[in-house]
PDB file of N, CA and C in Angstrom:
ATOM      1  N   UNK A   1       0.837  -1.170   0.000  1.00  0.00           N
ATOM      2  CA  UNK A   1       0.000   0.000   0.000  1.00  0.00           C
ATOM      3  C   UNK A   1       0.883   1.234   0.000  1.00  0.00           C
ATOM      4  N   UNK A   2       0.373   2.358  -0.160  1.00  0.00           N
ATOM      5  CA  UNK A   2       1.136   3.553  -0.981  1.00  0.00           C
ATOM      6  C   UNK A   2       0.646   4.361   0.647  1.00  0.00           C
ATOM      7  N   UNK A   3       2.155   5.106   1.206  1.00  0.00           N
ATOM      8  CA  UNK A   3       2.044   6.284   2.601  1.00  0.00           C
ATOM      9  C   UNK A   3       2.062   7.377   1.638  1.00  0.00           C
ATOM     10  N   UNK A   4       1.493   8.578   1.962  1.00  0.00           N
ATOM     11  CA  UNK A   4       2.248   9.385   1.647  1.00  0.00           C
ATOM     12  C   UNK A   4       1.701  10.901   2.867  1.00  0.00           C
ATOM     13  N   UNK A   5       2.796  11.474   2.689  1.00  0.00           N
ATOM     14  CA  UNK A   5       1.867  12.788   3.665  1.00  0.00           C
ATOM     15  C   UNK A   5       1.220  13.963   2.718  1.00  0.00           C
ATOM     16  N   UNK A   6       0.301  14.981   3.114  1.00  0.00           N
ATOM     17  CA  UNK A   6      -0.663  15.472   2.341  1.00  0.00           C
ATOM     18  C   UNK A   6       0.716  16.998   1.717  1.00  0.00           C
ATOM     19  N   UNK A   7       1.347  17.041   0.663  1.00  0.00           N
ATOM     20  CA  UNK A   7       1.587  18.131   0.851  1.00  0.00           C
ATOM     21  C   UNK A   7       0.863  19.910   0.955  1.00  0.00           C
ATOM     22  N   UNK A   8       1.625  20.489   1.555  1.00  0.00           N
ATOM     23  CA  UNK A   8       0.516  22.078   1.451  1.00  0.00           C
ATOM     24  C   UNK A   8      -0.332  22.747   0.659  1.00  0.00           C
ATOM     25  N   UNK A   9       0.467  22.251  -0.909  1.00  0.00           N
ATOM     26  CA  UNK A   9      -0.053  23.167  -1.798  1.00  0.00           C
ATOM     27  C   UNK A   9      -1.180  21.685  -2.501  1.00  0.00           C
ATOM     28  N   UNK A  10      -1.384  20.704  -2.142  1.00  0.00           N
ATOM     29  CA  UNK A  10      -2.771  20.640  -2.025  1.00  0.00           C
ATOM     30  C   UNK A  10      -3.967  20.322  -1.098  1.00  0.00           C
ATOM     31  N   UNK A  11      -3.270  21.469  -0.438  1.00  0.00           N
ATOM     32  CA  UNK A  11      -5.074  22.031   1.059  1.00  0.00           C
ATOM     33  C   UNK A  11      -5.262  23.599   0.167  1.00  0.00           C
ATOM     34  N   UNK A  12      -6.722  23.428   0.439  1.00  0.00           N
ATOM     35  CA  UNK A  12      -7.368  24.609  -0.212  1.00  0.00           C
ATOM     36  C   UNK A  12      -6.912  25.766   0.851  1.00  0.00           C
ATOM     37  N   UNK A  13      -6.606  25.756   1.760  1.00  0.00           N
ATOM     38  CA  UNK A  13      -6.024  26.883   2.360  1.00  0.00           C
ATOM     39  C   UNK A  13      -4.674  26.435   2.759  1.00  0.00           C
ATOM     40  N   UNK A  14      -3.665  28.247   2.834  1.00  0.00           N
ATOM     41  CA  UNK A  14      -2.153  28.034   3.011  1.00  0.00           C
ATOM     42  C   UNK A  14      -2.140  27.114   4.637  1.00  0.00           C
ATOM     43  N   UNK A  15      -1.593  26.184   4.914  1.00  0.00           N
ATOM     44  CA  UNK A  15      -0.951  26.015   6.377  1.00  0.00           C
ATOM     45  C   UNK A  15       0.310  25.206   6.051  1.00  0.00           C
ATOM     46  N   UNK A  16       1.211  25.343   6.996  1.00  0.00           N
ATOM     47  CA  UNK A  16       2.404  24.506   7.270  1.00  0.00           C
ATOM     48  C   UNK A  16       2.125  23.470   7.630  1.00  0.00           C
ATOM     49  N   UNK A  17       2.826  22.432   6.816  1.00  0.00           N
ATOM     50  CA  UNK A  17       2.643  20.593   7.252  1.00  0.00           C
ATOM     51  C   UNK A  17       3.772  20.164   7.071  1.00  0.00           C
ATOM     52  N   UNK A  18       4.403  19.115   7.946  1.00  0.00           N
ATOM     53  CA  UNK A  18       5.503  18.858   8.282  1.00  0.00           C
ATOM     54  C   UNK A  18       5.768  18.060   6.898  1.00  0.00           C
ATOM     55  N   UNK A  19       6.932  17.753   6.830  1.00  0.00           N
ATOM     56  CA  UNK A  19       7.607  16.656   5.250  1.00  0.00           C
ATOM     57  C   UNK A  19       7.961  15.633   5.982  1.00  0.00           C
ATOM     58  N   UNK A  20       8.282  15.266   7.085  1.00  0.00           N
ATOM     59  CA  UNK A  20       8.266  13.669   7.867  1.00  0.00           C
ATOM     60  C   UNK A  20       7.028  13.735   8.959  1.00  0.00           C
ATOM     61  N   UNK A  21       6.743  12.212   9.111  1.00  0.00           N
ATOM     62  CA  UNK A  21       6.150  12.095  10.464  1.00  0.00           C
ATOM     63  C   UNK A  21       6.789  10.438  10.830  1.00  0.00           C
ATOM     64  N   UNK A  22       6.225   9.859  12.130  1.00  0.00           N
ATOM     65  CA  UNK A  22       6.007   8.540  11.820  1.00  0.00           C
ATOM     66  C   UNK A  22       5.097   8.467  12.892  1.00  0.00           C
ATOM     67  N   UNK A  23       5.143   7.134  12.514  1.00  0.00           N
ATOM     68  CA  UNK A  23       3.342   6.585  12.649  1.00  0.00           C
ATOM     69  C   UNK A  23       3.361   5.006  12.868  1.00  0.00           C
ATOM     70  N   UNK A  24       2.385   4.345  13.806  1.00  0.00           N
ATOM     71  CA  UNK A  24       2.365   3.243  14.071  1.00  0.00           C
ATOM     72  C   UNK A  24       0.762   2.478  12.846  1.00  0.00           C
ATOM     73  N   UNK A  25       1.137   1.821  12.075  1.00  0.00           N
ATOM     74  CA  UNK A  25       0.899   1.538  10.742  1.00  0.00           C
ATOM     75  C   UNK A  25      -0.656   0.147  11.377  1.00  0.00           C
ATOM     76  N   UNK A  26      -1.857   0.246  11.407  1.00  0.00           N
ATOM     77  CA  UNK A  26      -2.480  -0.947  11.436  1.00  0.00           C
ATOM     78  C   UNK A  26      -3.748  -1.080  10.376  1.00  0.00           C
ATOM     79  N   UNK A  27      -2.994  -1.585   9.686  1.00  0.00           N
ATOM     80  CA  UNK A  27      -3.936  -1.519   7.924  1.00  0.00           C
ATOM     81  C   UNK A  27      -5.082  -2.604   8.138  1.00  0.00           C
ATOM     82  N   UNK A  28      -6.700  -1.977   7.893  1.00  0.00           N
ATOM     83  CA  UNK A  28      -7.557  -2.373   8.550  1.00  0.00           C
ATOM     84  C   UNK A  28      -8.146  -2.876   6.714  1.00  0.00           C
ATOM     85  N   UNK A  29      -9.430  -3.768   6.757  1.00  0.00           N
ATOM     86  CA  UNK A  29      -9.913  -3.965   5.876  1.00  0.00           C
ATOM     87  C   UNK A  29      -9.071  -4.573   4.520  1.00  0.00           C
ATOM     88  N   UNK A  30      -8.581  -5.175   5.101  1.00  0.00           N
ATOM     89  CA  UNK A  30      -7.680  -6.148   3.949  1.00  0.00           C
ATOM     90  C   UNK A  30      -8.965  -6.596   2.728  1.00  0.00           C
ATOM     91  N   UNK A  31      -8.699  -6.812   1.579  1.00  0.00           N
ATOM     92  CA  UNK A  31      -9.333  -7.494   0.638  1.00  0.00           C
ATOM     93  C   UNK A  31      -9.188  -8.917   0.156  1.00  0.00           C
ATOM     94  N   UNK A  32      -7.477  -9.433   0.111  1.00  0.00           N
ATOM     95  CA  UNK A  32      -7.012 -10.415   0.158  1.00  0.00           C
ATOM     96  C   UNK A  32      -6.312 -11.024   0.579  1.00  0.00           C
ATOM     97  N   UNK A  33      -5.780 -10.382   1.878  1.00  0.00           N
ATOM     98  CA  UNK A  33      -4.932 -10.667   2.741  1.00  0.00           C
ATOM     99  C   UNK A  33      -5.290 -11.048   3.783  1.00  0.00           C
ATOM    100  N   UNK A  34      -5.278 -12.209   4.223  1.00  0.00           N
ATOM    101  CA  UNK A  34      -5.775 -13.165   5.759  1.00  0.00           C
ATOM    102  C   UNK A  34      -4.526 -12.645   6.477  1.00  0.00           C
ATOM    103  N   UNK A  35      -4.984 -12.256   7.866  1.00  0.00           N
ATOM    104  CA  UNK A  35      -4.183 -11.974   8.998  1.00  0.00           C
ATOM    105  C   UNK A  35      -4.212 -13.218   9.992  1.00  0.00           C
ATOM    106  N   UNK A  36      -3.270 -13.950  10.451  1.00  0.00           N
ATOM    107  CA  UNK A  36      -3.129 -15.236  11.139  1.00  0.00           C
ATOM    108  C   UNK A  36      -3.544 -14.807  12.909  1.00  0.00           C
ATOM    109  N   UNK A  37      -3.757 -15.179  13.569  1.00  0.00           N
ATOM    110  CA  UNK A  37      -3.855 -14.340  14.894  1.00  0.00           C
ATOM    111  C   UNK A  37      -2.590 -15.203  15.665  1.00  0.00           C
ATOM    112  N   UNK A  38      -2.155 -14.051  16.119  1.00  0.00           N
ATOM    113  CA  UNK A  38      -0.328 -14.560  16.550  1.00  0.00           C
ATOM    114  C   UNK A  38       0.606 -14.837  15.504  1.00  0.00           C
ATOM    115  N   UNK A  39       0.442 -14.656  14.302  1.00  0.00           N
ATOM    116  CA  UNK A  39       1.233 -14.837  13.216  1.00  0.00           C
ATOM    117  C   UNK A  39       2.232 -14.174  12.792  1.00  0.00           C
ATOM    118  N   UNK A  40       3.265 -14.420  12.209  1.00  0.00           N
ATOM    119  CA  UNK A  40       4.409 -13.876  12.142  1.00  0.00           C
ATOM    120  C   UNK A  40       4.416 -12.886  10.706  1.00  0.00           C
ATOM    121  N   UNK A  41       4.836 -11.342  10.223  1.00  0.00           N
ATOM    122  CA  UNK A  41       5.076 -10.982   9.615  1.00  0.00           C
ATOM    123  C   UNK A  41       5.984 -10.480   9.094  1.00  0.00           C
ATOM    124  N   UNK A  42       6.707 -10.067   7.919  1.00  0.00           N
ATOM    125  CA  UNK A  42       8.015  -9.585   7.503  1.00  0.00           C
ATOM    126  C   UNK A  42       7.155  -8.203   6.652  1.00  0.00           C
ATOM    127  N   UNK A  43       8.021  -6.961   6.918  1.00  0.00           N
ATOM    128  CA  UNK A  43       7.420  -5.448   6.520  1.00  0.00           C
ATOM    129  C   UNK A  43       8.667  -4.494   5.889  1.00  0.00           C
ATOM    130  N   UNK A  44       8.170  -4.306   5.090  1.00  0.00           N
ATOM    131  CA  UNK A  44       9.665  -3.258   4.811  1.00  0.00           C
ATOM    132  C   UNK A  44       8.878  -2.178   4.049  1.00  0.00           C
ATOM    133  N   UNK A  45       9.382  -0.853   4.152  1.00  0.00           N
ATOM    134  CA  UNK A  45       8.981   0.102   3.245  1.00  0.00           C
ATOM    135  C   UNK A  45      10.114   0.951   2.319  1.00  0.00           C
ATOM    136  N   UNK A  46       9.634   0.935   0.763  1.00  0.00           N
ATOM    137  CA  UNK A  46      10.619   1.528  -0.318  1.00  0.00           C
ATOM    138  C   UNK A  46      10.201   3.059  -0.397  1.00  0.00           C
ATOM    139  N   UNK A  47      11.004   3.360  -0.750  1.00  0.00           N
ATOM    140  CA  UNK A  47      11.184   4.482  -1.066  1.00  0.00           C
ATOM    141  C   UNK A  47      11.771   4.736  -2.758  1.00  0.00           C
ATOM    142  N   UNK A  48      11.579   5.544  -3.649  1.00  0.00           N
ATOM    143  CA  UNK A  48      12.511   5.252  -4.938  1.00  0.00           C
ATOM    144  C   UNK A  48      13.266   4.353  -4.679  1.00  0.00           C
ATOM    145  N   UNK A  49      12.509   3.051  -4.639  1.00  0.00           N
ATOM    146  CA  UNK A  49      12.756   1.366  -5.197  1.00  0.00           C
ATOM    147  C   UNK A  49      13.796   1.119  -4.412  1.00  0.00           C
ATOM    148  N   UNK A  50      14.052   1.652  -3.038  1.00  0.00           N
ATOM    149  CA  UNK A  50      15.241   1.438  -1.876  1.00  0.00           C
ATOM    150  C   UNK A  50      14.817   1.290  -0.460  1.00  0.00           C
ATOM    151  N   UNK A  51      14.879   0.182   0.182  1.00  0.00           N
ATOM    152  CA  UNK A  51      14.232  -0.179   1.110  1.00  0.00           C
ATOM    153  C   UNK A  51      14.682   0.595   2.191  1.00  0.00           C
ATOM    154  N   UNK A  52      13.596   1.542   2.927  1.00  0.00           N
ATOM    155  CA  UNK A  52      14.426   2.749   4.007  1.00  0.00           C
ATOM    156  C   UNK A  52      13.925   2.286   5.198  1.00  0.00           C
ATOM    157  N   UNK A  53      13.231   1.436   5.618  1.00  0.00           N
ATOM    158  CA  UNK A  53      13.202   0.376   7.419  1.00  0.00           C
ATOM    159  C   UNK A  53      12.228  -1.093   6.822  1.00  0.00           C
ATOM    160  N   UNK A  54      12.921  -2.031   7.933  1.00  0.00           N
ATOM    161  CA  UNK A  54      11.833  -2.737   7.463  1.00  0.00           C
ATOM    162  C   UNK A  54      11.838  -3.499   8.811  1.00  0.00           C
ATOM    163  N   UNK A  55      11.133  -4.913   8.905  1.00  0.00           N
ATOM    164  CA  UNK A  55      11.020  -5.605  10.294  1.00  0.00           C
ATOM    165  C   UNK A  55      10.738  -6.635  10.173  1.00  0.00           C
ATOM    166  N   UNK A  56      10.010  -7.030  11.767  1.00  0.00           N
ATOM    167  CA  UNK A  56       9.144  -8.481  11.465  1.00  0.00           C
ATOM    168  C   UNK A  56       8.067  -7.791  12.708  1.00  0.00           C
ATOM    169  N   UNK A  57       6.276  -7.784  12.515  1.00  0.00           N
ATOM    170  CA  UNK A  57       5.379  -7.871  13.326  1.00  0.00           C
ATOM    171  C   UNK A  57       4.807  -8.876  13.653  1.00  0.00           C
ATOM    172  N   UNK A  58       4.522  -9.013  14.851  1.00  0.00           N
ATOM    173  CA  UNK A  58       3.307 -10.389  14.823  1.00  0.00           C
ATOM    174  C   UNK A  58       2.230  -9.612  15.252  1.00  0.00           C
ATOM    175  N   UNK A  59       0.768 -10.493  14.643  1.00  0.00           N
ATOM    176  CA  UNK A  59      -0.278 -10.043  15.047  1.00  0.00           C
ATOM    177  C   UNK A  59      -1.046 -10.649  16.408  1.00  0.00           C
ATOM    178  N   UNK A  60      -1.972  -9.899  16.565  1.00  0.00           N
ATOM    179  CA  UNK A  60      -2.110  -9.922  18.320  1.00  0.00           C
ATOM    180  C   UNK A  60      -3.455 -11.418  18.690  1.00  0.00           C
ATOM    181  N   UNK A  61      -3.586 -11.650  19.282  1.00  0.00           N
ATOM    182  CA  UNK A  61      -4.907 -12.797  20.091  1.00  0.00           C
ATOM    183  C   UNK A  61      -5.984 -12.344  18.657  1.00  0.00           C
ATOM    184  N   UNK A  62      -6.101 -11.412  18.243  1.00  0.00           N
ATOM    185  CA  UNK A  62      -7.663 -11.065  17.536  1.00  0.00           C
ATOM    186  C   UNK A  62      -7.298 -10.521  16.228  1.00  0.00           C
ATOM    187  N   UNK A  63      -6.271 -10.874  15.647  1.00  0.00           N
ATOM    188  CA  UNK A  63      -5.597 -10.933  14.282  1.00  0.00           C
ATOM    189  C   UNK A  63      -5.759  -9.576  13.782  1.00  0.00           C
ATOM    190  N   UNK A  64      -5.073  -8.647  14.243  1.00  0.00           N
ATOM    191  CA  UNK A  64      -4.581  -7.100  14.081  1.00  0.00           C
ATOM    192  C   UNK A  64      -3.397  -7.236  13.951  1.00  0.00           C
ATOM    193  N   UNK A  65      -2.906  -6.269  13.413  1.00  0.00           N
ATOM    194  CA  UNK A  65      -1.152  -6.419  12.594  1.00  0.00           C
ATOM    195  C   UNK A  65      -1.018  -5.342  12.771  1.00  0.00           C
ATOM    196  N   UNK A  66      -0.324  -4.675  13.802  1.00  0.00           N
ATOM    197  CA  UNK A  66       0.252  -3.431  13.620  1.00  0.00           C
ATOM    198  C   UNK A  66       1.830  -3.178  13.402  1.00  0.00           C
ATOM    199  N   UNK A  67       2.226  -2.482  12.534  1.00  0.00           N
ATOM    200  CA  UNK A  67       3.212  -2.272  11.873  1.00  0.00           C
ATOM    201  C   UNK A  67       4.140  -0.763  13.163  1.00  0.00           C
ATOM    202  N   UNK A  68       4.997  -1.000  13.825  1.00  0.00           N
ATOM    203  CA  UNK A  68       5.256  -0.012  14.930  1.00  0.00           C
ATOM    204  C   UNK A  68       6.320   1.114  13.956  1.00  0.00           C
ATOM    205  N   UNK A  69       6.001   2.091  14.299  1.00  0.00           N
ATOM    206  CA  UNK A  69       7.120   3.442  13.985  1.00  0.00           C
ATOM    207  C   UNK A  69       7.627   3.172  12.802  1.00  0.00           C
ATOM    208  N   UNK A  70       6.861   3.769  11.839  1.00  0.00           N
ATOM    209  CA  UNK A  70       6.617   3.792  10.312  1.00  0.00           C
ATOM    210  C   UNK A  70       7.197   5.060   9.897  1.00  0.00           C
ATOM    211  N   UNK A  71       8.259   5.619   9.009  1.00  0.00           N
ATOM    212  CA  UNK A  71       8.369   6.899   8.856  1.00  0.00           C
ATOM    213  C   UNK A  71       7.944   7.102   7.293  1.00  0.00           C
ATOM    214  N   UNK A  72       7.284   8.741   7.597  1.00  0.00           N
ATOM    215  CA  UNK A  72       6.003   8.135   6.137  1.00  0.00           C
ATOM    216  C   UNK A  72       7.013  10.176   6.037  1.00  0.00           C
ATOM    217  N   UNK A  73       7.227  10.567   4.546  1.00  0.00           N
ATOM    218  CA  UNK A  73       7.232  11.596   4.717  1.00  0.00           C
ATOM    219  C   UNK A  73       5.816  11.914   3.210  1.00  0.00           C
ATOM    220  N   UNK A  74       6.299  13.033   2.378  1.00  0.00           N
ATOM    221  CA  UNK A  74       5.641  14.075   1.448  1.00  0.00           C
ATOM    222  C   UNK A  74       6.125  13.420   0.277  1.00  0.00           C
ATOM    223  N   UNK A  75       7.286  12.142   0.172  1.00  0.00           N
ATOM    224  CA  UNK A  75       7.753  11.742  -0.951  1.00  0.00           C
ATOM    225  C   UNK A  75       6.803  10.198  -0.631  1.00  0.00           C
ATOM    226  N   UNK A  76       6.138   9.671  -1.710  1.00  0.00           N
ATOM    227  CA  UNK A  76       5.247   8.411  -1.334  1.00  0.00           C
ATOM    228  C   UNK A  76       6.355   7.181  -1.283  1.00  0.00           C
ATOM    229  N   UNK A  77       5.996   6.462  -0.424  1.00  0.00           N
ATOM    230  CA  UNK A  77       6.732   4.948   0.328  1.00  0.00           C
ATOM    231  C   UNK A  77       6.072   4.081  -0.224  1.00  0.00           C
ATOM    232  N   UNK A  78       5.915   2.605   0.106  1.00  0.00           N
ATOM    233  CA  UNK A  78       5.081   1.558  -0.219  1.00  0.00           C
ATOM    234  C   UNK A  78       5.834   0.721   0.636  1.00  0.00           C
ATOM    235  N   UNK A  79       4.736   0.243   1.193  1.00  0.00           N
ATOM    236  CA  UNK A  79       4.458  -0.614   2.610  1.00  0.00           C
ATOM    237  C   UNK A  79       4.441  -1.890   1.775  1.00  0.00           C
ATOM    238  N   UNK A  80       5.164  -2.728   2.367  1.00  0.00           N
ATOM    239  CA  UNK A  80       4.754  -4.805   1.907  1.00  0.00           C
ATOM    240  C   UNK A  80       4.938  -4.811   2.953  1.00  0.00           C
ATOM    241  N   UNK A  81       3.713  -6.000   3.149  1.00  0.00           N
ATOM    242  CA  UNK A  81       3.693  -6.856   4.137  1.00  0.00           C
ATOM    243  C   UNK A  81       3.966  -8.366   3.687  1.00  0.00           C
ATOM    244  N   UNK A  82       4.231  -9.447   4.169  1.00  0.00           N
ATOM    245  CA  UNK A  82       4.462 -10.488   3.717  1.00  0.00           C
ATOM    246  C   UNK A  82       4.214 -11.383   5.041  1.00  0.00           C
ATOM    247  N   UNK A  83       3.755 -12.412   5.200  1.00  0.00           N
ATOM    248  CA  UNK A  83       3.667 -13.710   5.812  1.00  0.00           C
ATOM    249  C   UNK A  83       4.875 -14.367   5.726  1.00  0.00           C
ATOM    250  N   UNK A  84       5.584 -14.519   6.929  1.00  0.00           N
ATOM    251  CA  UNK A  84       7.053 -15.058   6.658  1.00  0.00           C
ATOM    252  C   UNK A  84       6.442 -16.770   6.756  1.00  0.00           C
ATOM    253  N   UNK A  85       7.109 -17.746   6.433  1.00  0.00           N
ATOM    254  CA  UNK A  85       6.936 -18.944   6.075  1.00  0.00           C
ATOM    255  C   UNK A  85       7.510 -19.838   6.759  1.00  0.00           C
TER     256      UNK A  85
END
């Protein structure tokens, strides 16, 4: 899935918005992706096609996957998740 942060010049009014944040990542409403409950995941996020953090999450008793301290800036990332094996 595609992060990106909102840049300024498109909000209909001027305000200052930061170019980094991070963020604890829990991508809800999957379409084809089964979440295991206690299951093991592998996560990395690219940046111009260069992997800038990545990890391993497990998901919790009630099969939520949260992805911890995600740094998302104004340039778009892409999140994989993967089911390690």
């Amino acid at each position: 899935m595609e992060l990106r942060l909102v840049k300024k010049d498109e909000l209909r009014r001027p305000t200052e918005t930061p170019r980094e944040a991070v963020a604890d990542i829990t991508p809800r409403r999957f379409q084809k992706f089964t979440v295991g409950k206690g299951a093991e995941y592998t996560w990395s996020v690219t940046r111009a096609e260069k992997v800038v953090q990545s990890g391993r999450a497990t998901a919790d008793a009630q099969g939520v996957l949260t992805i911890p301290a995600v740094t998302i800036s104004d340039t778009p990332s892409l999140l994989r998740i993967e089911p390690n094996k």
